[in-house]
Each structure stands twice: as C-alpha cells, then as structure tokens.
Protein backbone atom coordinates (compact mmCIF):
# COMPACT_ATOMS: atom_id res chain seq x y z
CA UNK A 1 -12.13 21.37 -23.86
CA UNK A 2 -10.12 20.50 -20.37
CA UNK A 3 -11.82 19.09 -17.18
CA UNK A 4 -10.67 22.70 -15.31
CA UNK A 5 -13.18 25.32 -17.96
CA UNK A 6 -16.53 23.80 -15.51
CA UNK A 7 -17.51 24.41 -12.46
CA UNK A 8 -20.14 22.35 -12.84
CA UNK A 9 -20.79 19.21 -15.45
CA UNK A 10 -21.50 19.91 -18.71
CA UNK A 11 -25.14 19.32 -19.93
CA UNK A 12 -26.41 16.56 -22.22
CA UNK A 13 -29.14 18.19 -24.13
CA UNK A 14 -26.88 18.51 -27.26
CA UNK A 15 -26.81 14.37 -27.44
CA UNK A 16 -23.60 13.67 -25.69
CA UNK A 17 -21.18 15.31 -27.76
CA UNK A 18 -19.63 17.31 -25.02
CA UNK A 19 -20.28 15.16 -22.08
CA UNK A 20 -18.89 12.10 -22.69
CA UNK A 21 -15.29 13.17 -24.37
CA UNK A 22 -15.78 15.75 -20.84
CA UNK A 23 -16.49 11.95 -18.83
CA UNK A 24 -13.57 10.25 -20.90
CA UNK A 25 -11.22 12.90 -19.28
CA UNK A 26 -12.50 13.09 -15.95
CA UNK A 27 -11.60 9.97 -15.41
CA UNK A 28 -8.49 9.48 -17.11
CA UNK A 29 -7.36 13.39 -14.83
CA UNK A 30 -9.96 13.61 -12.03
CA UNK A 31 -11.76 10.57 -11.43
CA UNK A 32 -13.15 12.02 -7.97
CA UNK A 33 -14.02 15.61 -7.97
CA UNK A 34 -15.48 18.11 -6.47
CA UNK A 35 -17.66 20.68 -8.08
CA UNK A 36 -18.20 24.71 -7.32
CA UNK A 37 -21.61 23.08 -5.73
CA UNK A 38 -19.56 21.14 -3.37
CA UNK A 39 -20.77 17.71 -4.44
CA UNK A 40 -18.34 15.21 -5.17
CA UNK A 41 -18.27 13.02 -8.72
CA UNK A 42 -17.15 9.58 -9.18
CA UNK A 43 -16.03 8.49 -12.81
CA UNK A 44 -14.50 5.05 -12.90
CA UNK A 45 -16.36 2.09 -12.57
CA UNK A 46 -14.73 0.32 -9.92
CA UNK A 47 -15.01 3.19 -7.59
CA UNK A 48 -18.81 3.88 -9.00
CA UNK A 49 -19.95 0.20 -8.02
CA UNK A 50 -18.52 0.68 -4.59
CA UNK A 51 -20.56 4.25 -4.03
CA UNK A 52 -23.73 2.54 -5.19
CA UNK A 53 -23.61 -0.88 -3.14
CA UNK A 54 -21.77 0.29 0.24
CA UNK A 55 -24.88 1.76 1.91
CA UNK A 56 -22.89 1.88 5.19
CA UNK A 57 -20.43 4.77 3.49
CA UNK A 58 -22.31 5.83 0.92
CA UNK A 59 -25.98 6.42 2.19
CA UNK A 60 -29.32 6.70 -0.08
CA UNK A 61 -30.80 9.03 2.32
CA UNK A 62 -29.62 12.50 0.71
CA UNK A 63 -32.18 14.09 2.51
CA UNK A 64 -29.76 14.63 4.97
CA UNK A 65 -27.86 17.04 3.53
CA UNK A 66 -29.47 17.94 0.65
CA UNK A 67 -33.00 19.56 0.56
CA UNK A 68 -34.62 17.47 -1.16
CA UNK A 69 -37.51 17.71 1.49
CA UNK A 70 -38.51 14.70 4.12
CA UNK A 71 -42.20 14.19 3.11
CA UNK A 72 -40.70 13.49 -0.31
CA UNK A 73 -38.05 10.53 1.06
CA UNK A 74 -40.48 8.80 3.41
CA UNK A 75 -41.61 5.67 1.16
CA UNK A 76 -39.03 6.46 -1.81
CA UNK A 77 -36.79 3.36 -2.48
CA UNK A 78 -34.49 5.43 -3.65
CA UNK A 79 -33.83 7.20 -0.87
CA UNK A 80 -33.94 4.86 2.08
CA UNK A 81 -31.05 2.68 3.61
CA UNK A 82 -31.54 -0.91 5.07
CA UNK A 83 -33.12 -2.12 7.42
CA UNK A 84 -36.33 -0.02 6.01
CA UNK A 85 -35.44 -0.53 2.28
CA UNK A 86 -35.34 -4.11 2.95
CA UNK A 87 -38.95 -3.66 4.18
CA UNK A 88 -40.23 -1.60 1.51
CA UNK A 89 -38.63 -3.83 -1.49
CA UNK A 90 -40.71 -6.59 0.10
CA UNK A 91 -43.24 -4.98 -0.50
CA UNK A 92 -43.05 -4.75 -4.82
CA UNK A 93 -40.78 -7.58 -4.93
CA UNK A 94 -43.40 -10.50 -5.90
CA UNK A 95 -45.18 -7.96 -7.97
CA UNK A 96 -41.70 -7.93 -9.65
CA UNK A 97 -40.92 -11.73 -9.42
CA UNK A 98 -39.06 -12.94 -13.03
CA UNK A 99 -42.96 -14.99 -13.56
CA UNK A 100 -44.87 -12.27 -13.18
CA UNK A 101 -42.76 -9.85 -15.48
CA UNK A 102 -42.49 -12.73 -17.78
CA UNK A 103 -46.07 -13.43 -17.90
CA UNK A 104 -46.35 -9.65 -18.95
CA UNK A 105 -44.85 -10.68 -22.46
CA UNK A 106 -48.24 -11.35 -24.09
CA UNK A 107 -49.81 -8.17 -22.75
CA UNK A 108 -46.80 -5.99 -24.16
CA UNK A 109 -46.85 -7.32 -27.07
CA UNK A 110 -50.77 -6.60 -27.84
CA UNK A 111 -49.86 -2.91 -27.00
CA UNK A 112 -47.32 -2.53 -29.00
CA UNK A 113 -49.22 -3.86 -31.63
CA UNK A 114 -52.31 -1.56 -30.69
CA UNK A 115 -50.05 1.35 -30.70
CA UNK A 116 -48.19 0.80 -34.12
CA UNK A 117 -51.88 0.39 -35.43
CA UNK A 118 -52.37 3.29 -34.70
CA UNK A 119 -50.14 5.16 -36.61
CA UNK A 120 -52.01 4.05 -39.14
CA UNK A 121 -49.02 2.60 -41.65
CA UNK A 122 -47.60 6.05 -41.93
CA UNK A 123 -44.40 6.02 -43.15
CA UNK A 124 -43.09 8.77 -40.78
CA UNK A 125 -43.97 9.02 -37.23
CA UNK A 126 -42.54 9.76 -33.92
CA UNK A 127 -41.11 6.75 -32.15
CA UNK A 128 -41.41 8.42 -28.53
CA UNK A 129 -44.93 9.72 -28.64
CA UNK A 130 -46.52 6.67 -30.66
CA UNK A 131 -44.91 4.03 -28.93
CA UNK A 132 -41.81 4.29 -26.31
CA UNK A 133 -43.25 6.65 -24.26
CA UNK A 134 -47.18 4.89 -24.08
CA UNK A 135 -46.40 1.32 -24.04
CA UNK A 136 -44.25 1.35 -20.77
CA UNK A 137 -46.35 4.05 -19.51
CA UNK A 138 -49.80 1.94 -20.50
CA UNK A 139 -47.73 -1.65 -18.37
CA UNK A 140 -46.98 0.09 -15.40
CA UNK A 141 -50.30 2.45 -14.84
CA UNK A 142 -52.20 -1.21 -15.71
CA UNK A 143 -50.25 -2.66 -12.66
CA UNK A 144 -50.55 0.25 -10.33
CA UNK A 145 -54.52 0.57 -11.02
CA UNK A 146 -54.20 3.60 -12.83
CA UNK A 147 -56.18 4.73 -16.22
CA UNK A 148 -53.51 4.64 -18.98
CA UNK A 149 -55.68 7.39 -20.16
CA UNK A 150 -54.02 9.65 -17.82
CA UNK A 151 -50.64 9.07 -19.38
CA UNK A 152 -50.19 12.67 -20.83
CA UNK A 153 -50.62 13.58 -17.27
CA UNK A 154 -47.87 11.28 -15.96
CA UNK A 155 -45.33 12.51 -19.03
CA UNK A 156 -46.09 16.28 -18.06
CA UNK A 157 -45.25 15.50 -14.80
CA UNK A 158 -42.13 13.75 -15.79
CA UNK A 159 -40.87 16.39 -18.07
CA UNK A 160 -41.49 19.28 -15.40
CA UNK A 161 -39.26 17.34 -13.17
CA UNK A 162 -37.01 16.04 -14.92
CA UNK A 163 -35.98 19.13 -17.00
CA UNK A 164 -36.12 21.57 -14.18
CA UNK A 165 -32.62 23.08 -13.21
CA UNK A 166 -32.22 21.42 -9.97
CA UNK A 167 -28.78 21.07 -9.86
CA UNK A 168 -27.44 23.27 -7.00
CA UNK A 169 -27.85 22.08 -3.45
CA UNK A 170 -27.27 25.26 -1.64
CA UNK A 171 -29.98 26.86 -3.34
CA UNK A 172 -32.51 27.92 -0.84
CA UNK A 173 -35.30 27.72 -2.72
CA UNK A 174 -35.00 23.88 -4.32
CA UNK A 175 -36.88 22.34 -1.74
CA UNK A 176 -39.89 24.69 -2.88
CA UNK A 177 -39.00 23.91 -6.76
CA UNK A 178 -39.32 20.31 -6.09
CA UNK A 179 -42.75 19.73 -4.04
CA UNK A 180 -43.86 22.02 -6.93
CA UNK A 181 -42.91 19.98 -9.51
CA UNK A 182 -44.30 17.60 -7.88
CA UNK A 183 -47.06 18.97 -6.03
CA UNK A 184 -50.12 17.54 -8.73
CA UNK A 185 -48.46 14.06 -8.79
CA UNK A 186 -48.54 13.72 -4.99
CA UNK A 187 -52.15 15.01 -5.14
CA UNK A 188 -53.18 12.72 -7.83
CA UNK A 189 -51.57 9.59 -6.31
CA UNK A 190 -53.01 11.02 -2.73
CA UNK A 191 -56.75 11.28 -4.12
CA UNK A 192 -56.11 7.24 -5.33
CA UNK A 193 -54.28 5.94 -2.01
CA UNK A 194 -57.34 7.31 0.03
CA UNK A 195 -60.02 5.36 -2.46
CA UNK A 196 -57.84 2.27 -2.24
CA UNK A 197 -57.89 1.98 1.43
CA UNK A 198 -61.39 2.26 1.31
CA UNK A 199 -61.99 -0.04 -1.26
CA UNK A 200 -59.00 -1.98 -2.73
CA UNK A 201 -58.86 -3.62 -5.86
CA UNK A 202 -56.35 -6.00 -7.39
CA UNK A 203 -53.55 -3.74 -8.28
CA UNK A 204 -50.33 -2.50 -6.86
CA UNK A 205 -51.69 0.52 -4.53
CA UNK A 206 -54.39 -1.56 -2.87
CA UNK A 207 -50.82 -3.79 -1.80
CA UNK A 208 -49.29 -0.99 -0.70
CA UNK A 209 -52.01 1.28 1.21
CA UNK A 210 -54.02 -2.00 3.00
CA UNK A 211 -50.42 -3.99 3.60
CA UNK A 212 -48.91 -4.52 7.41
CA UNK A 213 -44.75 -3.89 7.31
CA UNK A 214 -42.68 -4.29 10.10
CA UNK A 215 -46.28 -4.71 12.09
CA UNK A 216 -47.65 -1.80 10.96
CA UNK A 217 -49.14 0.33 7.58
CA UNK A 218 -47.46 2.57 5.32
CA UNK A 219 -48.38 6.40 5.81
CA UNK A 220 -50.48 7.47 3.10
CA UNK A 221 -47.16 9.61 2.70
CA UNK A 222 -45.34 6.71 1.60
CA UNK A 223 -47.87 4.73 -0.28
CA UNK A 224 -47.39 7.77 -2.52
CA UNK A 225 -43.95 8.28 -2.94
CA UNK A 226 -43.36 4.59 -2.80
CA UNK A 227 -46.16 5.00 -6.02
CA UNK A 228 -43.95 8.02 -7.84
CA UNK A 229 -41.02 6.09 -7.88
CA UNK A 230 -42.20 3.20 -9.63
CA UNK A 231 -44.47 5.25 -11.83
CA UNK A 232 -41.91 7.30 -13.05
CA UNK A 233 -38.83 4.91 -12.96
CA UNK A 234 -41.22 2.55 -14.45
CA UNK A 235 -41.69 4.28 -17.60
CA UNK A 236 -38.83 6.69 -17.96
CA UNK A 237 -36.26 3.84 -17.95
CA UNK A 238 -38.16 1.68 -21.13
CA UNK A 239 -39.03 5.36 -23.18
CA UNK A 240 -35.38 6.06 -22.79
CA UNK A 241 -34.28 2.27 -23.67
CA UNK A 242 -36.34 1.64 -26.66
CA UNK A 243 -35.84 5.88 -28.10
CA UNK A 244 -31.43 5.07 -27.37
CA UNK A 245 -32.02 1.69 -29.26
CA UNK A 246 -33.07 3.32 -32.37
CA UNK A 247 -30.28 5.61 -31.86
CA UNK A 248 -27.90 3.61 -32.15
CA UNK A 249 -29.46 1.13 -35.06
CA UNK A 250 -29.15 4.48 -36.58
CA UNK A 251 -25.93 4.47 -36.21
CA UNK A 252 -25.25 1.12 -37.17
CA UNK A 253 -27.79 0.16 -39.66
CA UNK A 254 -26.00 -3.31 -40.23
CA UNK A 255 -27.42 -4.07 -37.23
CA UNK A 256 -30.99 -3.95 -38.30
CA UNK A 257 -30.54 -6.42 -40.73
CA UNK A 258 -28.35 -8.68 -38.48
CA UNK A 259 -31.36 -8.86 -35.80
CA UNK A 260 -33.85 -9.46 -38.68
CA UNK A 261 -32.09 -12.51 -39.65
CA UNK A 262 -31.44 -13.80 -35.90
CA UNK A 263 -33.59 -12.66 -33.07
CA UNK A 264 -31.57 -14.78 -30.62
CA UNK A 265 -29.75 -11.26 -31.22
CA UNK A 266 -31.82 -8.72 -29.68
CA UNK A 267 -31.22 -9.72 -25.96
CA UNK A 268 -27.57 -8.73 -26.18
CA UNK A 269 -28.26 -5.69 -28.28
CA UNK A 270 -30.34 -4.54 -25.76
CA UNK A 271 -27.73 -4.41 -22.97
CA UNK A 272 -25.30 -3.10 -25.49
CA UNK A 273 -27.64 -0.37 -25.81
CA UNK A 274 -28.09 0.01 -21.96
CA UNK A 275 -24.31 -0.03 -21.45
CA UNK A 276 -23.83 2.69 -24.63
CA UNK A 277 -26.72 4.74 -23.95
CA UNK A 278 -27.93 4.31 -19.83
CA UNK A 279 -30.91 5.88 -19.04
CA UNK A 280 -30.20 7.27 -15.99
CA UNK A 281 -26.47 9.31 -15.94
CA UNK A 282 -25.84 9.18 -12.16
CA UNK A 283 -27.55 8.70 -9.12
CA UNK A 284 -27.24 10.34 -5.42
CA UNK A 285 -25.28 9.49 -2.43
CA UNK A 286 -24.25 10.70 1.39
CA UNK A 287 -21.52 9.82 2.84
CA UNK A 288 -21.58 8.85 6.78
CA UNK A 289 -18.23 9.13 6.95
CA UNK A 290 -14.83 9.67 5.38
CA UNK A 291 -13.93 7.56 2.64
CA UNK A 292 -11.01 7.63 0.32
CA UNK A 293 -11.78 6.79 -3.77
CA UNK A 294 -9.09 7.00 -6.27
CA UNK A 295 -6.70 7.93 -3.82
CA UNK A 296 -9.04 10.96 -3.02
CA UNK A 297 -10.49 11.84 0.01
CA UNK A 298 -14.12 12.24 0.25
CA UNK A 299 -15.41 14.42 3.47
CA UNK A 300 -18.41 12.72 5.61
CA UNK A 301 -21.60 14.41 5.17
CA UNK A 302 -21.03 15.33 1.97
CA UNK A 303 -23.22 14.83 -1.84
CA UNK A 304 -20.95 12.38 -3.91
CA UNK A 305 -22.67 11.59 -7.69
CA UNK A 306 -21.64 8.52 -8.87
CA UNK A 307 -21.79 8.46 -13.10
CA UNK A 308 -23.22 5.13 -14.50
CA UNK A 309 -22.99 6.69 -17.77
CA UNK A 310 -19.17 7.23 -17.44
CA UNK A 311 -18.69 3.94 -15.25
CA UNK A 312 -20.24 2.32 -18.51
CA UNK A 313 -17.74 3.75 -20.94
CA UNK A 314 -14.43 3.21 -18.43
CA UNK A 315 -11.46 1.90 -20.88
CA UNK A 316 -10.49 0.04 -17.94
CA UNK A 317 -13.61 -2.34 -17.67
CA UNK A 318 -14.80 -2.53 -21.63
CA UNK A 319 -12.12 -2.68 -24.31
CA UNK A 320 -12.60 -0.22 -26.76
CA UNK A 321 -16.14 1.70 -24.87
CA UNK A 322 -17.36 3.73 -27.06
CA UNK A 323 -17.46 1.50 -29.71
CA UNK A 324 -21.66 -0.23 -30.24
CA UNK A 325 -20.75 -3.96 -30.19
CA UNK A 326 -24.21 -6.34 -29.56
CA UNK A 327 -21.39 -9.12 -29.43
CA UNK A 328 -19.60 -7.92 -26.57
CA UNK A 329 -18.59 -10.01 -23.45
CA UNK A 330 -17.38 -9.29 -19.92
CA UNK A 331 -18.37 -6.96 -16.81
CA UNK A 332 -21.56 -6.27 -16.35
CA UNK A 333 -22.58 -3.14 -16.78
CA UNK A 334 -24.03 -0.62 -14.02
CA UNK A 335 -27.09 1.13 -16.18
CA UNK A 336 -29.69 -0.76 -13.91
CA UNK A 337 -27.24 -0.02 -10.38
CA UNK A 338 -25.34 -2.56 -8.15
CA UNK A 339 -26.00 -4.08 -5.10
CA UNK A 340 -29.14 -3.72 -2.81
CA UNK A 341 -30.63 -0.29 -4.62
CA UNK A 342 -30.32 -2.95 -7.64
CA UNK A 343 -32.95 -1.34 -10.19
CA UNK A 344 -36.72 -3.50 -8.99
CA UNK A 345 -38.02 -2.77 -12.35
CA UNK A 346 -34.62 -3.84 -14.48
CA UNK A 347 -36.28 -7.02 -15.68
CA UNK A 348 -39.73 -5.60 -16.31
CA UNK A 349 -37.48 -2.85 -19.08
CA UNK A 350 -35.71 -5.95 -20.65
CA UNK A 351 -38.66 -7.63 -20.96
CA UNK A 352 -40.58 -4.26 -22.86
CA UNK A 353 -37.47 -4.04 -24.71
CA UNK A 354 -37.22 -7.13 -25.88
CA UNK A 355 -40.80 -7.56 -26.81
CA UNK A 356 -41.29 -4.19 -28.48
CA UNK A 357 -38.10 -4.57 -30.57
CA UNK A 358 -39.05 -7.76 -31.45
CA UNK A 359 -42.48 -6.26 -32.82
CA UNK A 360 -40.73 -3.46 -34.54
CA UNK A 361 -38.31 -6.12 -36.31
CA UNK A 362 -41.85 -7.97 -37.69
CA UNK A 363 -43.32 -4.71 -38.78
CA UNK A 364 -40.62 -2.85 -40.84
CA UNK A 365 -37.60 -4.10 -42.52
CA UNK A 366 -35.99 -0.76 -42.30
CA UNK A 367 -36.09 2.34 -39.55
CA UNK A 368 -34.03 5.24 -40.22
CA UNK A 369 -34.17 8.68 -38.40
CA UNK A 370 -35.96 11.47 -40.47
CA UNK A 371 -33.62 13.31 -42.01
CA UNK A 372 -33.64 17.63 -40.99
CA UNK A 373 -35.68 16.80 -37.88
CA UNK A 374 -33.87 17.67 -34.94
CA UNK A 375 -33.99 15.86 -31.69
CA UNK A 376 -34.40 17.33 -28.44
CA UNK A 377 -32.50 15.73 -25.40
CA UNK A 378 -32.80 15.90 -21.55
CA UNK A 379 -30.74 18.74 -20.56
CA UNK A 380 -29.50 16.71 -17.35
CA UNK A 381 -30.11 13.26 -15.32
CA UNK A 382 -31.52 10.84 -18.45
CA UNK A 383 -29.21 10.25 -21.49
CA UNK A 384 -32.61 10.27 -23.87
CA UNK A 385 -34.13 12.09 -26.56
CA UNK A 386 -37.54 13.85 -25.74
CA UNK A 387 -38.25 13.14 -29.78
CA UNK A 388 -37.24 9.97 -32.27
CA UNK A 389 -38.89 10.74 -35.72
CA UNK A 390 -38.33 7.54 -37.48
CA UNK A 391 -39.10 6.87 -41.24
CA UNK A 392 -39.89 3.28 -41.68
CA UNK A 393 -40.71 0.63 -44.61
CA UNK A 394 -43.48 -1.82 -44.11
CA UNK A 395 -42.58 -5.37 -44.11
C-alpha cells in the first residue's frame, strides 16, 4: 500500500486495518494533502490542533463552500464561528457544568443496571444494542425532554446519516442527500420545539426555544439543529467509547483483571481508549485565507479535514502510538477537539464511561468477544463498531 494508489481516503469499515498503517504514512510522506475531491487533509498533531482552535484561519462555517445547506448550519455548534458560537455555548453550558454532569453519576448507574437486567444473565449478548447504544441515548433524550422510548428512532436516524456516502463536495446532489437524511429528525425535533414554546417544561428544549440570546430568541430553525447536534453527538460519542473499550480489553485481556483489582484504573483507561480508538476520525474546516501547514500551502476558501484519529497516533507526540498503554503520560490527546469547538459533552462521555465500566467490572469477571461473529464498522467519520457481541461470566 503507498499514500499515491487513493484518490480519496481509504474507508474504515474493515476495523482500521488499512486506514491507520494508510494515516501512519501520510504523515510520515504527506502530512497535508490534497485529495481528487479537492479537500485538503491534515495528519500530524501539531498542525491538527492548530486547524481545530484557529477559528480566524480555519473557519467552522463549511457551509461556505461546501453544500452542506444553510438551514442545516443556523443553530449547529459545530458549524458556527465566534462571536455567535460564544452565544450559543452559553446557552448548554450550565446544563453541562462539571456538577450537573457529575450529579448524573447516580442516574447512569441505575440504567446501566436496568439495562444489564435486562439481558436477563445471558451469557452472550450484544454490548451495543443492550447497553452502549441505550444508556447514553436514554441520559441525553432524559435531559432534552425526549421519550427514551423513541431511541430506535434516534439510532435509525444516526445510522442513515452517518453511513451515507457523503464524501464528495462537488456532488450536486449532497445538499438533497443530507436534508433527506435528515429530513424526519428535523421534523420530529420541529413538532417538539413548537409544543415547548407553548408550554415548556424543565428540560433542555424549553431552555433553548423560550431563552433571549444576544436580546433576542433562537429561530425555531436553530432550536432544532442546536437539538441534533447534541442528540446525536450526545450519544454517538459514549456508544462508540464504551463498544472501542471492549475492543481493546479484547485485545488486552490483562487489562480486565488489572481494573478489577484497582478501579482508581479505569479513568486513565478510558482516555487510553479515546486516544487509541477516537470516536470521531476528523472534523471540517474553511479556510479564510491562505495558510501554510507542514511547509504546505493551503489555498483560502478551501475544505481542509483535520484527522484526530491520526493526530492521536503521531510518533512525534506519543512514544510508541499504537501501542494500548492505560499507564501512559504526556500530551493530551485531541479525540474530544481543542480550543473553543472543545467537545460540550466531553465530560458528560467520561462520566458514562466511567460509570458504565465500572458496572460492567461488578457484574462479570470476564468479557471476551464471541468468537465467529463478525463485527460491522462505520464505513467513514466514527472509528466504531455498529455490533460488540460479548460473551461474559457472571461475577
């Protein structure tokens, strides 16, 4: 395999095997380049945490230039530059304050404890659908104001975006693809964003649709996007965590027994895991003007993609990278982002992480993947499998 046989980068549905030797040599040959869609890659992690924290050069508002469609970016955090993303962060940031996630610890663990229940004591079950995929789904619906009973609803949605092939900006039909993907979410959310203004409640829409900002109200556009972000980020980022932390236990079954014996453990295996195994692969930028990286120059008005997966994994930050280690010091890593777009909901994961773990580590005193089931990955965007059949023994 060299760097010059794609056009485009490689996909990661067959677990990483070809993407991240294809990341080890992109940025060891080509740690800025530009693809046959004309969007422009950053591998190294020094030149990754500037794309991602310089919102002056490197803008979140791809809309710009890439079709991503403007009723979609009005209200999405992830998409907005300062001053308004100062404005909107507001907004979810006491929601988000480290007392209120904390004081969540209780209510996660009585889920996860409902939801392994409810496997019944099987010895075999799937890891994704019985418990990382509900629990972080079931925390953030309960603090939005939306039934957790919907939650196969939210994970269709998910999976329709998420594993569409939406990776070419010049295509002239990708701003249709995405409001369809799309297009029941916005509905859904749009149906509760009209009842909360009318009647609000104690949850996280009745903040957003009845709050003043800047002296005046969000749109009912942006109450909604500002609601798919967190919906999705909110429960795509702990599914992926807790299904990659198996993984790699897996792996490294010493491990297991190591955090049995000392829980004080499981904090540092956790960002181990998030440095080994980030959720998210990349994230979207702009540039507003030209901007050399890595001795490359990078045009203004152009897509640049900077890899947290590969900034995670750069020999020149973390000895030895691709080696698990739950004792390892140093940089931080980037899994959660850098600087102002600094992931809102990173403590609220850590926290589900820690707690479910934690459960899981009182419940069985061994989990092994089921042998001769296969595991089906996301094909682009989240470094997770879609399936973790686990076979377990009771403690």
């Amino acid at each position: 395999m060299t760097a010059d046989q794609y056009t485009i980068a490689p996909t990661i549905d067959d677990g990483g095997r070809t993407l991240l030797p294809w990341l080890r040599e992109m940025r060891d040959e080509h740690p800025v380049w530009r693809d046959g869609y004309g969007i422009w890659h950053v591998f190294r992690y020094t030149d990754v945490a500037r794309a991602i924290s310089d919102p002056q050069v490197f803008s979140s508002e791809v809309g710009r230039v890439f079709p991503v469609g403007e009723k979609f970016s009005q209200g999405n955090l992830t998409r907005t530059d300062p001053p308004r993303h100062h404005t909107l962060r507001r907004l979810v940031g006491a929601v988000f304050s480290p007392k209120i996630v904390m004081g969540l610890a209780p209510r996660i663990a009585e889920v996860t404890g409902e939801l392994l229940d409810a496997t019944g004591g099987a010895a075999e079950f799937d890891l994704v659908s019985s418990l990382a995929y509900p629990l972080p789904v079931t925390v953030i619906a309960e603090l939005l104001g939306l039934p957790a009973s919907d939650r196969e609803l939210f994970r269709s949605w998910a999976d329709r975006l998420f594993a569409s092939d939406m990776v070419d900006p010049n295509d002239p039909e990708l701003a249709r693809k995405i409001d369809e993907s799309t297009a029941d979410m916005v509905a859904y959310l749009g149906e509760h964003c009209t009842e909360r203004r009318a009647h609000p409640r104690e949850d996280l829409i009745s903040s957003l649709a009845t709050v003043e900002a800047d002296g005046e109200r969000l749109t009912d556009e942006e109450v909604v996007n500002f609601s798919i972000v967190l919906l999705l980020a909110g429960h795509i980022t702990t599914t992926a965590l807790l299904g990659n932390t198996v993984l790699c236990l897996d792996e490294h079954p010493e491990v297991w027994a190591q955090l049995r014996a000392d829980r004080s453990l499981v904090e540092p295996t956790i960002e181990e895991v998030l440095r080994y195994r980030s959720s998210f692969t990349q994230v979207g930028r702009v540039t507003t003007a030209e901007v050399e990286l890595s001795g490359q120059v990078i045009p203004a008005d152009v897509i640049v993609t900077p890899w947290l997966l590969s900034a995670n994994r750069d020999e020149r930050e973390f000895p030895d990278p691709d080696r698990f280690d739950i004792h390892r010091i140093g940089k931080h890593h980037l899994a959660f982002g850098y600087g102002i777009h600094f992931c809102i909901g990173q403590l609220l994961a850590r926290v589900e992480g820690r707690v479910a773990v934690g459960v899981l580590l009182d419940r069985f005193t061994e989990m092994r993947l089921t042998p001769g089931v296969p595991l089906e990955f996301y094909p682009r965007g989240i470094f997770a499998a879609r399936n973790v059949p686990v076979t377990v023994r009771q403690a």
